[in-house]
N, C-alpha and C. Protein backbone atom coordinates (compact mmCIF):
# COMPACT_ATOMS: atom_id res chain seq x y z
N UNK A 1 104.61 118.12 85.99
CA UNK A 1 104.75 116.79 86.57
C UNK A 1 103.36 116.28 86.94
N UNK A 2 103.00 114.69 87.01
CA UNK A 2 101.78 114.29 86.95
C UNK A 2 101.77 114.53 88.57
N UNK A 3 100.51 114.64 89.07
CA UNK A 3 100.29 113.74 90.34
C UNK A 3 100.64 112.72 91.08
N UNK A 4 100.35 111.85 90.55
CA UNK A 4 100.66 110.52 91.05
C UNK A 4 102.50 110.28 90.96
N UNK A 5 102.94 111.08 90.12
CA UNK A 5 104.41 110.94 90.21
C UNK A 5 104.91 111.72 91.55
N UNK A 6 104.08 112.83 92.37
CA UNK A 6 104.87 113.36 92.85
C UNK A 6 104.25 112.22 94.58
N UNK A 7 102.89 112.16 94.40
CA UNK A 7 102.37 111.14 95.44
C UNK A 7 103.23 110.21 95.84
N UNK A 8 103.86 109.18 94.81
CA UNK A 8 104.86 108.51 95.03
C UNK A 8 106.11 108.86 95.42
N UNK A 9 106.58 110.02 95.24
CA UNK A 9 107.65 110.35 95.83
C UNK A 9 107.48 110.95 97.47
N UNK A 10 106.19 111.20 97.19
CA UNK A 10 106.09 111.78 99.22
C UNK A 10 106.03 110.85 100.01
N UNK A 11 105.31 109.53 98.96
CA UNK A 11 105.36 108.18 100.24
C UNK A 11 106.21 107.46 99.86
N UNK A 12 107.24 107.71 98.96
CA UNK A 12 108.59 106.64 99.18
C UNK A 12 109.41 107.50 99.94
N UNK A 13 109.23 108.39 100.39
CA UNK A 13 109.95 109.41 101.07
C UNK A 13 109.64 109.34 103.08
N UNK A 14 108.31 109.06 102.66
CA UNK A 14 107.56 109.22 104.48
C UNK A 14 108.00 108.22 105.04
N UNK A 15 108.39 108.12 106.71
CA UNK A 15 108.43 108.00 107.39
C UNK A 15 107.42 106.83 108.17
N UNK A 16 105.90 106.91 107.89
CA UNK A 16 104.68 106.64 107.62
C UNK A 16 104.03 106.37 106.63
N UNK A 17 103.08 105.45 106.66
CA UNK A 17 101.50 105.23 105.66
C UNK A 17 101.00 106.73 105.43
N UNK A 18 100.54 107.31 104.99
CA UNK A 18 99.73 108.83 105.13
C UNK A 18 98.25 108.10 104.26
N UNK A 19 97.37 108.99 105.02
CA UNK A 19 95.86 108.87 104.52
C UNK A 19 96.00 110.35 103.21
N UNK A 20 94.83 109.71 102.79
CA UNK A 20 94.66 111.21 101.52
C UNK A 20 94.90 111.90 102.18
N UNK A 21 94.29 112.67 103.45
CA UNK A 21 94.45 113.98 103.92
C UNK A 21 95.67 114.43 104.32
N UNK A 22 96.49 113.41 104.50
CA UNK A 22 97.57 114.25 105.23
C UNK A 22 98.61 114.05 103.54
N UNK A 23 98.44 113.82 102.49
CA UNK A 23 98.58 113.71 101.40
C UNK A 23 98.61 115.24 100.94
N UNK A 24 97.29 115.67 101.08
CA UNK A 24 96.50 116.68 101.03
C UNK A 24 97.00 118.21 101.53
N UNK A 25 97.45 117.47 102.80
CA UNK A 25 98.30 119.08 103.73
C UNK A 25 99.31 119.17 102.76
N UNK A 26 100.14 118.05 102.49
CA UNK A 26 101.48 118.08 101.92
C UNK A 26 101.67 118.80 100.66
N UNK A 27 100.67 119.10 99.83
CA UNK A 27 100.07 119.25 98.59
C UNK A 27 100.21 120.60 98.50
N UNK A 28 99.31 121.23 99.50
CA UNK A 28 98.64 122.56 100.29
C UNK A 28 100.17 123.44 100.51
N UNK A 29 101.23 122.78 101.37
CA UNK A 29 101.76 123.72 102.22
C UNK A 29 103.24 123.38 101.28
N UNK A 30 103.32 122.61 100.07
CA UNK A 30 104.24 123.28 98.84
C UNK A 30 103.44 124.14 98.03
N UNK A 31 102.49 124.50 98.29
CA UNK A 31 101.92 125.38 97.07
C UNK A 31 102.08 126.27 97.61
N UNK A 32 102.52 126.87 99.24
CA UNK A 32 102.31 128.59 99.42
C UNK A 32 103.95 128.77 99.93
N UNK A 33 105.08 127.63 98.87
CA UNK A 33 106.16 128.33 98.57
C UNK A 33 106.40 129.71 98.11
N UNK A 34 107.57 129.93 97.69
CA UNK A 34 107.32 131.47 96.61
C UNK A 34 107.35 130.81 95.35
N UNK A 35 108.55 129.50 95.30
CA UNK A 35 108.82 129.51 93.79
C UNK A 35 108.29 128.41 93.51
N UNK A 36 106.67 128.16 93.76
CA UNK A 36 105.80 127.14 93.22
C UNK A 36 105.43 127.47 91.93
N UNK A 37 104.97 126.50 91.28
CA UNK A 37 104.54 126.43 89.99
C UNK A 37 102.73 126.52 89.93
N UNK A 38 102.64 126.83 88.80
CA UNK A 38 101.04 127.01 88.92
C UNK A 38 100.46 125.46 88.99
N UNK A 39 101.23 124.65 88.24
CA UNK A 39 100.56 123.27 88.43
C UNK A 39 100.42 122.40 89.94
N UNK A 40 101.41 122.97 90.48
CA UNK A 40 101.52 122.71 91.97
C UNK A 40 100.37 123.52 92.81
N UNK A 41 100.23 124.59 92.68
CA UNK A 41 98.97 125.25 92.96
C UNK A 41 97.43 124.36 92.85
N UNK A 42 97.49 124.22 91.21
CA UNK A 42 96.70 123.40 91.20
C UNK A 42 96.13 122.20 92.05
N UNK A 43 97.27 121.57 92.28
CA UNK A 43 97.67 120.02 93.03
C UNK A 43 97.11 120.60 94.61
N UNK A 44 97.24 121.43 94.89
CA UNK A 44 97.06 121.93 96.68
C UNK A 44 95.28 121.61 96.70
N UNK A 45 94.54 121.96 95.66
CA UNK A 45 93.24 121.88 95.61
C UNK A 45 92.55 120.69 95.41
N UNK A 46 93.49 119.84 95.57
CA UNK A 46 93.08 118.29 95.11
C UNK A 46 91.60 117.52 95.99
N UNK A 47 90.85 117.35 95.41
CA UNK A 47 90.09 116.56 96.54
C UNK A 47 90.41 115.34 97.14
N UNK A 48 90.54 114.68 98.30
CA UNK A 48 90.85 113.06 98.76
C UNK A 48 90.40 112.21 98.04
N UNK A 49 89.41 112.44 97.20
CA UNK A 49 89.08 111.17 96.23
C UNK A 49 89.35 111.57 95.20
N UNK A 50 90.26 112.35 94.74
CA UNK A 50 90.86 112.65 93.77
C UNK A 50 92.22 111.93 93.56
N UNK A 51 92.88 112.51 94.88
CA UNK A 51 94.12 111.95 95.61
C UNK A 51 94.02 110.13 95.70
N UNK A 52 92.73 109.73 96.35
CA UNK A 52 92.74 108.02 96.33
C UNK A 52 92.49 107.53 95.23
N UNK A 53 92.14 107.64 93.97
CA UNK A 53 92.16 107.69 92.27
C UNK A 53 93.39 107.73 92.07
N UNK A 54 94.49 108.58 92.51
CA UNK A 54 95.55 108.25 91.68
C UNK A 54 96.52 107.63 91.57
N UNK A 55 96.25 107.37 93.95
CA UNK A 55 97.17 106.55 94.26
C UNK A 55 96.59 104.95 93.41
N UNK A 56 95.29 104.36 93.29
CA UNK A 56 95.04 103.24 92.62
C UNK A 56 95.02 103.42 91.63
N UNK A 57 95.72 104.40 90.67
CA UNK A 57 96.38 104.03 89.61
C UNK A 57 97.68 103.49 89.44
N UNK A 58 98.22 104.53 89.91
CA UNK A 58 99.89 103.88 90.55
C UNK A 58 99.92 103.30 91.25
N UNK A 59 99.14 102.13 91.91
CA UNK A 59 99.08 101.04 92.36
C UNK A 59 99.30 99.97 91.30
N UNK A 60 97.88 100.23 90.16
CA UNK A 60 97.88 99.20 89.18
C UNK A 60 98.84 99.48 88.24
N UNK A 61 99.65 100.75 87.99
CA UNK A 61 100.89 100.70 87.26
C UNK A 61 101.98 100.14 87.90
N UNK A 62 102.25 99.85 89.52
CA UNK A 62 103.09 99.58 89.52
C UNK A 62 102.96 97.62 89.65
N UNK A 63 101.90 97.43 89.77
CA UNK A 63 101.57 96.05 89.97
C UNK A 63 101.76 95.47 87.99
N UNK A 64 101.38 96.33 87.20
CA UNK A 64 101.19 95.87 85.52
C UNK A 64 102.65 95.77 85.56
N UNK A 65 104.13 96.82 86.04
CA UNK A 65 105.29 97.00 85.37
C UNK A 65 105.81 96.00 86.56
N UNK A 66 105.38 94.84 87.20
CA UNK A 66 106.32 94.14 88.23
C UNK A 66 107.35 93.92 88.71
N UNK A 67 106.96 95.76 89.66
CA UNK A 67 107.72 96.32 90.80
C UNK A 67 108.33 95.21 91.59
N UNK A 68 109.18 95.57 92.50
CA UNK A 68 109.58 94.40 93.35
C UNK A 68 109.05 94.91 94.76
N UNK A 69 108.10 95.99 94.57
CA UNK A 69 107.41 96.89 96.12
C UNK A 69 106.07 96.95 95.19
N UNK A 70 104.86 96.96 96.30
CA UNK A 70 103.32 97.32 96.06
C UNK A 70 103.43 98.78 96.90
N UNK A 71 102.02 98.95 96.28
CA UNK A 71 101.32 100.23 97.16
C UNK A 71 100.07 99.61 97.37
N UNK A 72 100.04 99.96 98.55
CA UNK A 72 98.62 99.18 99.17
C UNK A 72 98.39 100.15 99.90
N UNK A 73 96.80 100.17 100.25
CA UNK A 73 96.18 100.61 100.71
C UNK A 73 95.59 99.79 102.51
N UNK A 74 95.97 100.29 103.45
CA UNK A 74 96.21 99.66 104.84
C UNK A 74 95.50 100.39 105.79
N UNK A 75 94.04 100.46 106.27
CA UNK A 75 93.42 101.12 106.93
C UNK A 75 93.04 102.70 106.38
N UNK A 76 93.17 103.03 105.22
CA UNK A 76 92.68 104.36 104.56
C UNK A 76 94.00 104.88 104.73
N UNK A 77 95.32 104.17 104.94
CA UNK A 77 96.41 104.61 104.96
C UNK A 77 97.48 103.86 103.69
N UNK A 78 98.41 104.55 102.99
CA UNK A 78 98.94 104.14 101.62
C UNK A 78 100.20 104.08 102.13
């Protein structure tokens, strides 16, 4: 699964805006499941400007496929 697919599902899911970092924990503390995947592993190591790259991609994908919701970016919070 891509990144940005699962990004979007943690913040159509939250409660809250989350900044990369707390993006970041979320990333981190599914990867030291048991039955994680190595690509998820991967994903735990993400850098925050890795993480803010992908959310402004899936920003501009969802702004190109005209969503009836944005993702914006609101104080370093998504």
């Amino acid at each position: 699964m891509e990144l940005k697919f699962i990004l979007e599902s943690v913040l159509f899911s939250a409660q809250k805006p989350l900044r990369a970092r707390e993006l970041r924990d979320v990333l981190a503390t599914a990867a030291e499941a048991d039955d994680t995947t190595p690509e998820t592993r991967d994903f735990a190591s993400a850098k925050d400007s890795v993480i803010v790259a992908t959310l402004e991609e899936l920003a501009r994908d969802h702004e190109a496929a005209n969503r009836s919701y944005r993702l914006v970016c609101v104080a370093e919070a998504w």
